[in-house]
Protein backbone atom coordinates (compact mmCIF):
# COMPACT_ATOMS: atom_id res chain seq x y z
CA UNK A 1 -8.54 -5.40 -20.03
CA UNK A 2 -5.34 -7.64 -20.71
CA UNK A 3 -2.35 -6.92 -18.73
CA UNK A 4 0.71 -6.97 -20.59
CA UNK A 5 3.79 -8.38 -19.63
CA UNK A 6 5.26 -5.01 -19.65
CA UNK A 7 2.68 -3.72 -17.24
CA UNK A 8 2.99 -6.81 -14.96
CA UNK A 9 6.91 -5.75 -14.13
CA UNK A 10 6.18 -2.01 -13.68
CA UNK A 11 3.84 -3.06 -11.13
CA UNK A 12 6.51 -5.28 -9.32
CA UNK A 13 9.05 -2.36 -9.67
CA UNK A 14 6.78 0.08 -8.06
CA UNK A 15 6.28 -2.91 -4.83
CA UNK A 16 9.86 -3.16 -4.83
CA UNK A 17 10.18 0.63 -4.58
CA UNK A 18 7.41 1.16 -2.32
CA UNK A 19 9.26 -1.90 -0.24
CA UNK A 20 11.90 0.30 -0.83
CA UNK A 21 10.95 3.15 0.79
CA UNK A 22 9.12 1.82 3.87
CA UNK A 23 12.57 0.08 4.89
CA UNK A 24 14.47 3.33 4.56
CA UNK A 25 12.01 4.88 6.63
CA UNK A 26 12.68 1.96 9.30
CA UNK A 27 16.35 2.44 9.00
CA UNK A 28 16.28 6.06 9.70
CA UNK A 29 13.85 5.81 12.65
CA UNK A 30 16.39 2.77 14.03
CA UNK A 31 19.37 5.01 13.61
CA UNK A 32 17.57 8.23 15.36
CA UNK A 33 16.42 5.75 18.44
CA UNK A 34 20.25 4.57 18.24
CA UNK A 35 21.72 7.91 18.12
CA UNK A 36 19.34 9.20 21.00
CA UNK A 37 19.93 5.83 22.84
CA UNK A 38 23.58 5.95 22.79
CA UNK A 39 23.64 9.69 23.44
CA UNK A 40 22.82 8.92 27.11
CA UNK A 41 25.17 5.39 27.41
CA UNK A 42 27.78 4.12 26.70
CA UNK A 43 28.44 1.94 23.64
CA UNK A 44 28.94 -1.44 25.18
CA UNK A 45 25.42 -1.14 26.73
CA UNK A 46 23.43 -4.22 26.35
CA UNK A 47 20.39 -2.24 24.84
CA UNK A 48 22.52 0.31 22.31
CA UNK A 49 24.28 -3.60 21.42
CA UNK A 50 20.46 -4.70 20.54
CA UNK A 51 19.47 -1.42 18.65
CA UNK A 52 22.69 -1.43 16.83
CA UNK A 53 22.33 -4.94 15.73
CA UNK A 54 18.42 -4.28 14.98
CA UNK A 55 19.50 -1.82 12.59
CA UNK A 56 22.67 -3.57 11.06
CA UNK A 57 19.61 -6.21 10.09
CA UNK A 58 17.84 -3.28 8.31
CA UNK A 59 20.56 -2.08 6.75
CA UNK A 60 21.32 -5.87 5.16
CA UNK A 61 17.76 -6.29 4.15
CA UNK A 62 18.32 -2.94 2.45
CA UNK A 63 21.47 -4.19 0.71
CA UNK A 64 19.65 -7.29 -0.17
CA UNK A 65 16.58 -5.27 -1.99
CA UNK A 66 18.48 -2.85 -3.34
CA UNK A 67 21.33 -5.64 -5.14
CA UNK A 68 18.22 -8.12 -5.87
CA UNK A 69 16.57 -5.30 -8.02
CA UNK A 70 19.73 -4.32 -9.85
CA UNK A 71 20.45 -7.71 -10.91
CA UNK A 72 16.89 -8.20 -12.21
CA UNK A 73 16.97 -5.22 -14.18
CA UNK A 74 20.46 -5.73 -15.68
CA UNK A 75 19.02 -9.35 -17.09
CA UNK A 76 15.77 -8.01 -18.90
């Protein structure tokens, strides 16, 4: 069976979705271990700082997918 071009980037667009999804599954566990974290301290604690940061680099990886895949789609 040939694979067609067309077939070929439906494939990558369900990776990038399942990509997709798994990320926004790590952001929202992140920001639930944040939000239970800083419940109990205060902002400025060392470890809230790290899990804060931890998720800010989610949250740009998201950004990053998310643009990356709009672009490609706006050129085909």
């Amino acid at each position: 069976m040939k694979l067609k071009i067309t077939d070929s980037f439906e494939g990558g667009r369900k990776r990038e979705s399942m990509q997709t999804d798994r990320l926004l599954k790590k952001i929202e566990n992140q920001r639930n271990l944040l939000y239970a974290k800083a419940k109990d301290r205060r902002l400025v604690d060392p470890e809230v700082v790290q899990m804060s940061q931890k998720l800010d680099r989610l949250l740009n990886q998201y950004h990053s997918l998310v643009t990356r895949d709009k672009s490609s789609r706006s050129k085909t």
